[in-house]
N, C-alpha and C. Protein backbone atom coordinates (compact mmCIF):
# COMPACT_ATOMS: atom_id res chain seq x y z
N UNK A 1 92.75 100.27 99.70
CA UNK A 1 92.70 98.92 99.19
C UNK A 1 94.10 98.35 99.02
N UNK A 2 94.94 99.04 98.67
CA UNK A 2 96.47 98.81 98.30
C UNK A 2 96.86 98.26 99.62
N UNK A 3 96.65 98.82 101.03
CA UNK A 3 97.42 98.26 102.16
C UNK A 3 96.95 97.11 102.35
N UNK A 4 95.27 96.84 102.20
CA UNK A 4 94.89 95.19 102.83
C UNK A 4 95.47 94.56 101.40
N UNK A 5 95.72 94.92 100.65
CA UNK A 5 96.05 94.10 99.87
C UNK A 5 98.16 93.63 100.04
N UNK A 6 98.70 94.73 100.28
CA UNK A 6 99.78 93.95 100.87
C UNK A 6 99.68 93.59 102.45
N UNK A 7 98.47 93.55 103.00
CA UNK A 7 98.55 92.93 104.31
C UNK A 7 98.27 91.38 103.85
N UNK A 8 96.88 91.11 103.00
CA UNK A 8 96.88 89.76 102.54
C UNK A 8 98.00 89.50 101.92
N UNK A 9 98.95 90.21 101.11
CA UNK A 9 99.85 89.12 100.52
C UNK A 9 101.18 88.94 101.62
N UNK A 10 101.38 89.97 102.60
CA UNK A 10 102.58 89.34 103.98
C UNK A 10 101.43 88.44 104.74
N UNK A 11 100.55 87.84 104.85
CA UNK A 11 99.89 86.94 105.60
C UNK A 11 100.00 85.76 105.07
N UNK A 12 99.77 86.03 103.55
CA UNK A 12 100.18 84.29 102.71
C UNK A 12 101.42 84.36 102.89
N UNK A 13 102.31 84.93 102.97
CA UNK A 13 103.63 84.59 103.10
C UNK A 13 104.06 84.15 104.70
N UNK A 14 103.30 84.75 105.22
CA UNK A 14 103.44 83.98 106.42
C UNK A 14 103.08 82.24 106.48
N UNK A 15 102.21 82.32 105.99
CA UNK A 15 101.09 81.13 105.88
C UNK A 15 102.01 80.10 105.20
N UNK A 16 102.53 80.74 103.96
CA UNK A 16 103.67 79.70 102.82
C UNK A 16 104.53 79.26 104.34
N UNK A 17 105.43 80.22 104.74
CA UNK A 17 106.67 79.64 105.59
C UNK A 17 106.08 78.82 106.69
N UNK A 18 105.05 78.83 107.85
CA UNK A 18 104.59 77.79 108.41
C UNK A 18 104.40 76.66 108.00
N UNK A 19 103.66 77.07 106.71
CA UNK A 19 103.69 75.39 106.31
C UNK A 19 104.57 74.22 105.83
N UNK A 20 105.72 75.16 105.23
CA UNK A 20 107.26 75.11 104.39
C UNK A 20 108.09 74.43 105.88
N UNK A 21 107.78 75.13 107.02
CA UNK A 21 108.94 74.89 108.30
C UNK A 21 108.14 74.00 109.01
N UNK A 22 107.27 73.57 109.01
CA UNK A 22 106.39 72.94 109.93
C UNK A 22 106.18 73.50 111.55
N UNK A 23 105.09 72.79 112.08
CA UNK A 23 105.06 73.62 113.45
C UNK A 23 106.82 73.07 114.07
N UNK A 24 106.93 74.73 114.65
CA UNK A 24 108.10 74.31 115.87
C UNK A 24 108.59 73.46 116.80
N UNK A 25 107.09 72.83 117.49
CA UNK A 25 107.02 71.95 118.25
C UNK A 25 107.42 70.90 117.39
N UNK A 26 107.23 70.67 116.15
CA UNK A 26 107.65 69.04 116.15
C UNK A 26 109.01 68.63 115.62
N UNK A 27 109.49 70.03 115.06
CA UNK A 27 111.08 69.66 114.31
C UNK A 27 111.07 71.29 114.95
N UNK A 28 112.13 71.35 115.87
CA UNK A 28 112.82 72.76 115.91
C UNK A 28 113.35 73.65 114.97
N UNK A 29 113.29 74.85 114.88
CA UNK A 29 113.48 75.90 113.42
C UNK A 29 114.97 75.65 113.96
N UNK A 30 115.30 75.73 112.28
CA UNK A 30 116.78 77.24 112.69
C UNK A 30 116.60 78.13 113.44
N UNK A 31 118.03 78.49 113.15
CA UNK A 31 118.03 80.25 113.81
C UNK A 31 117.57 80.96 112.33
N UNK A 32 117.83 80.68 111.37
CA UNK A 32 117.66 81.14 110.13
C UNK A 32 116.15 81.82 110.11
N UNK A 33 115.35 80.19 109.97
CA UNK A 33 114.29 79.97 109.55
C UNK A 33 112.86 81.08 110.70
N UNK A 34 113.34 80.29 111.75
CA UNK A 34 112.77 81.41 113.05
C UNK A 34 113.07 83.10 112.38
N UNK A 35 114.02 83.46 112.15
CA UNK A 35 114.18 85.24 111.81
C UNK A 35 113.66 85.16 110.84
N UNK A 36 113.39 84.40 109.89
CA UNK A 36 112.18 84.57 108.37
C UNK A 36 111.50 85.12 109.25
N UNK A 37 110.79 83.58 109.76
CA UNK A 37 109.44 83.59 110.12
C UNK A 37 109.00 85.17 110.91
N UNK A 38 109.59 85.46 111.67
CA UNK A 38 109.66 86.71 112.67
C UNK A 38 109.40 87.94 112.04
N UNK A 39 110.34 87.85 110.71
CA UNK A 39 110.39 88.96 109.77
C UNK A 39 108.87 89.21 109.08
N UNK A 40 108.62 88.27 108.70
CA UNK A 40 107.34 88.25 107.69
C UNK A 40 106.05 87.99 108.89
N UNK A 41 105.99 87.84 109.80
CA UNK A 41 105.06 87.68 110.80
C UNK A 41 104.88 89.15 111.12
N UNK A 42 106.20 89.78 111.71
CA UNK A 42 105.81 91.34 111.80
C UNK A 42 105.42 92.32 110.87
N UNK A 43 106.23 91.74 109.48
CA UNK A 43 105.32 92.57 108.36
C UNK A 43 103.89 92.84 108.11
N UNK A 44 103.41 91.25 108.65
CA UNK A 44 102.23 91.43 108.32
C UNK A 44 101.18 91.77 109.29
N UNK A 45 101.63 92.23 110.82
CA UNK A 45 101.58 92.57 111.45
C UNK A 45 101.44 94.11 111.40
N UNK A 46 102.12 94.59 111.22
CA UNK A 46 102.67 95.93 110.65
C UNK A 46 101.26 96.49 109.47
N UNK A 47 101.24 95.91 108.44
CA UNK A 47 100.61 95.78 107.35
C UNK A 47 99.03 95.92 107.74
N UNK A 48 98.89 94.84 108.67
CA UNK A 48 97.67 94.95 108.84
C UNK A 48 97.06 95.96 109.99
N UNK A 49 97.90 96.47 110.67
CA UNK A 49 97.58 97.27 111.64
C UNK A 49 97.11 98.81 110.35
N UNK A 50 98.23 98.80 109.55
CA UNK A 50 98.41 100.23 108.80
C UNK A 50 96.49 99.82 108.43
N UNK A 51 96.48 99.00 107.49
CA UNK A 51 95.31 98.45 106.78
C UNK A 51 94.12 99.11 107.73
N UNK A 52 94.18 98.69 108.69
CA UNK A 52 92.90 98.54 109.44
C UNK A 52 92.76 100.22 110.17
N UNK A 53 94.15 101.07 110.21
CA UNK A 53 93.91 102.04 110.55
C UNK A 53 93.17 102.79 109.34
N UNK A 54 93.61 102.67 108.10
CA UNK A 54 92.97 103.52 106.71
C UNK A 54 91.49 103.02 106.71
N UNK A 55 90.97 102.21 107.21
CA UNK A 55 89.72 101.56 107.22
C UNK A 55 89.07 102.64 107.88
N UNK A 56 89.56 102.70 109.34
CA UNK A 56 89.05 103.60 110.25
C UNK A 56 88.85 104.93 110.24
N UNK A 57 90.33 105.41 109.59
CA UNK A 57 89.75 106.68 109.09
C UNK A 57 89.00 106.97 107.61
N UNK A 58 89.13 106.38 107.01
CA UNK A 58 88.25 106.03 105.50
C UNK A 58 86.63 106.42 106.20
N UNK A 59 86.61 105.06 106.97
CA UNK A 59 84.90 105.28 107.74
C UNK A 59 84.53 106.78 107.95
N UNK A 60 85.58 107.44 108.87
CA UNK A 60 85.37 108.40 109.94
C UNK A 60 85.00 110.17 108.48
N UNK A 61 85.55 109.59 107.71
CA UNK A 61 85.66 110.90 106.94
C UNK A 61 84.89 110.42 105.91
N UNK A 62 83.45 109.18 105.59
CA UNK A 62 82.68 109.40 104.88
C UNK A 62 81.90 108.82 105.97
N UNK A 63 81.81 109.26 107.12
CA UNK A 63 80.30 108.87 108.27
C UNK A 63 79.92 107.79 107.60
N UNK A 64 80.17 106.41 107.76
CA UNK A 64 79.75 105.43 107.33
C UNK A 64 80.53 104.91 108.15
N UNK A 65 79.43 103.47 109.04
CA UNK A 65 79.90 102.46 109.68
C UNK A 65 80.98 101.40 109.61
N UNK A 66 82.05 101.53 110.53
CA UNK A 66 83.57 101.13 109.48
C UNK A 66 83.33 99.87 109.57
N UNK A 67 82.43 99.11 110.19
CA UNK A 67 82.67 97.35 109.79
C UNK A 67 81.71 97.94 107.93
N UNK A 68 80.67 98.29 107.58
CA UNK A 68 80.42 98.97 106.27
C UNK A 68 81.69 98.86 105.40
N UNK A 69 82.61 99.86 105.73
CA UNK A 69 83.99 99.88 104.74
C UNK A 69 84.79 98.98 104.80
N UNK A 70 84.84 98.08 106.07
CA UNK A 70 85.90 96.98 106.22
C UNK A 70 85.76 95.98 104.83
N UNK A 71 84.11 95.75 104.95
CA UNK A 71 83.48 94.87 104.34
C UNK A 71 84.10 95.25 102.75
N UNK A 72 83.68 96.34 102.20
CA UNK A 72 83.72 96.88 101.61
C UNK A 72 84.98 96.24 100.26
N UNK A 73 86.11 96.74 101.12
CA UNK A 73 87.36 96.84 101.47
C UNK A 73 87.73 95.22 101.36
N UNK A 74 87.31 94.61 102.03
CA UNK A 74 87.57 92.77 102.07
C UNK A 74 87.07 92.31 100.21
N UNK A 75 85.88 92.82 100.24
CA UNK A 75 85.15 91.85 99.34
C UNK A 75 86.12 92.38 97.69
N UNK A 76 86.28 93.49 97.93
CA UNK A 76 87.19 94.44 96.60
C UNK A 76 88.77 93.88 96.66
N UNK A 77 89.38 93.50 97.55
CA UNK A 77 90.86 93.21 97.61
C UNK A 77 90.90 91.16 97.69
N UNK A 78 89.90 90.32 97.70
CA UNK A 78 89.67 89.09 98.23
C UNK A 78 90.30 89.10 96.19
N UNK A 79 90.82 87.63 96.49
CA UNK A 79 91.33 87.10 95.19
C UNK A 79 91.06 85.63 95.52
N UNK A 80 91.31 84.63 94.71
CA UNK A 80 91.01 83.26 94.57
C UNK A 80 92.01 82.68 95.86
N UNK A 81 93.43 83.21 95.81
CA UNK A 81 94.07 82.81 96.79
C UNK A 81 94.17 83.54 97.98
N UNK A 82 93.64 84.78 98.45
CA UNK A 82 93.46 84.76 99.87
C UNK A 82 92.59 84.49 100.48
N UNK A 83 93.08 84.01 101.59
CA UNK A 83 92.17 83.27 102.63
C UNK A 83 91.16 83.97 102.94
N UNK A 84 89.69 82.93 103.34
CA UNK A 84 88.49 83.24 103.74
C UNK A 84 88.51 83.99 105.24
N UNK A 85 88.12 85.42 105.43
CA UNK A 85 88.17 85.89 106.14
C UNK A 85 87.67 85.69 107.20
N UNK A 86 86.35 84.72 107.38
CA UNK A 86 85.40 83.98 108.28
C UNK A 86 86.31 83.08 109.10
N UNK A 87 87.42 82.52 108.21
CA UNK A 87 88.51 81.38 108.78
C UNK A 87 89.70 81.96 109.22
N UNK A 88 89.69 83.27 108.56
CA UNK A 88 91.43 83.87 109.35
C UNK A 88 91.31 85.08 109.78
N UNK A 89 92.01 85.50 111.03
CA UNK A 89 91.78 86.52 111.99
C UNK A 89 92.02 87.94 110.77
N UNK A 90 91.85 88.96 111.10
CA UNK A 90 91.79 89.77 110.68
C UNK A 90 93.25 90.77 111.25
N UNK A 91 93.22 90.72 112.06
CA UNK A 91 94.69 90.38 112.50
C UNK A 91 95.81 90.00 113.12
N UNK A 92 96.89 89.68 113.05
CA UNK A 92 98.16 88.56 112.90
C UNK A 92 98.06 88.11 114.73
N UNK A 93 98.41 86.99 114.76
CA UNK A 93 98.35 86.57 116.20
C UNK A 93 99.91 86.55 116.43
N UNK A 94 99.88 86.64 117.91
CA UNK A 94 101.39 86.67 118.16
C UNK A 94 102.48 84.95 117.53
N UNK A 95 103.35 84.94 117.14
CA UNK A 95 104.11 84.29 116.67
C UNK A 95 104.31 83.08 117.87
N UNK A 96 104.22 81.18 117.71
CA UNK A 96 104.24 80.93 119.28
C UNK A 96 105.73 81.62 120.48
N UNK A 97 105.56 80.89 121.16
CA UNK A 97 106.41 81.44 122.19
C UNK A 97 107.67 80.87 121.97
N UNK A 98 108.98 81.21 122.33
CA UNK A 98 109.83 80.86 122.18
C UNK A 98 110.58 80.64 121.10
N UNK A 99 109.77 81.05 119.77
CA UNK A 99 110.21 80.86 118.40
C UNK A 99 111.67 81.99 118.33
């Protein structure tokens, strides 16, 4: 529970700085702002890969169906401020191009 839970909180932080820098396309980043973004995009990247592997083996070593534990796992770590899982990928999409 501890990893999706710092995978949701590097995803809001992703989420804060997109919205903080606006899309790329319409005002170009820094160089600054782009290596945030990069930084905390792969964290949560990172984060959620770890997350979703403990899921898998969690499942595998109590024979129980791992979307079962995912669920599980979502509904126990969900707080008022992370995002609805129905609305956000489960995990991180690549960063756009050229950022």
């Amino acid at each position: 529970m501890e990893k999706q839970r710092a995978a949701d909180e590097a995803h809001a932080r992703v989420e804060e700085l997109r919205d903080a820098y606006g899309a790329p396309t319409a005002a170009p980043w820094s160089e600054t702002q782009t290596d945030t973004y990069e930084t905390a995009w792969r964290a949560w990247r990172d984060l959620a890969r770890d997350a979703q592997a403990a899921v898998t083996e969690h499942a595998k070593d109590e024979n129980k169906p791992r979307n079962d534990i995912e669920a599980e796992v979502k509904a126990k770590t969900k707080t008022p401020t992370s995002p609805d899982p129905k609305k956000t990928p489960s995990t991180p999409e690549a960063p756009p191009e050229g950022e």
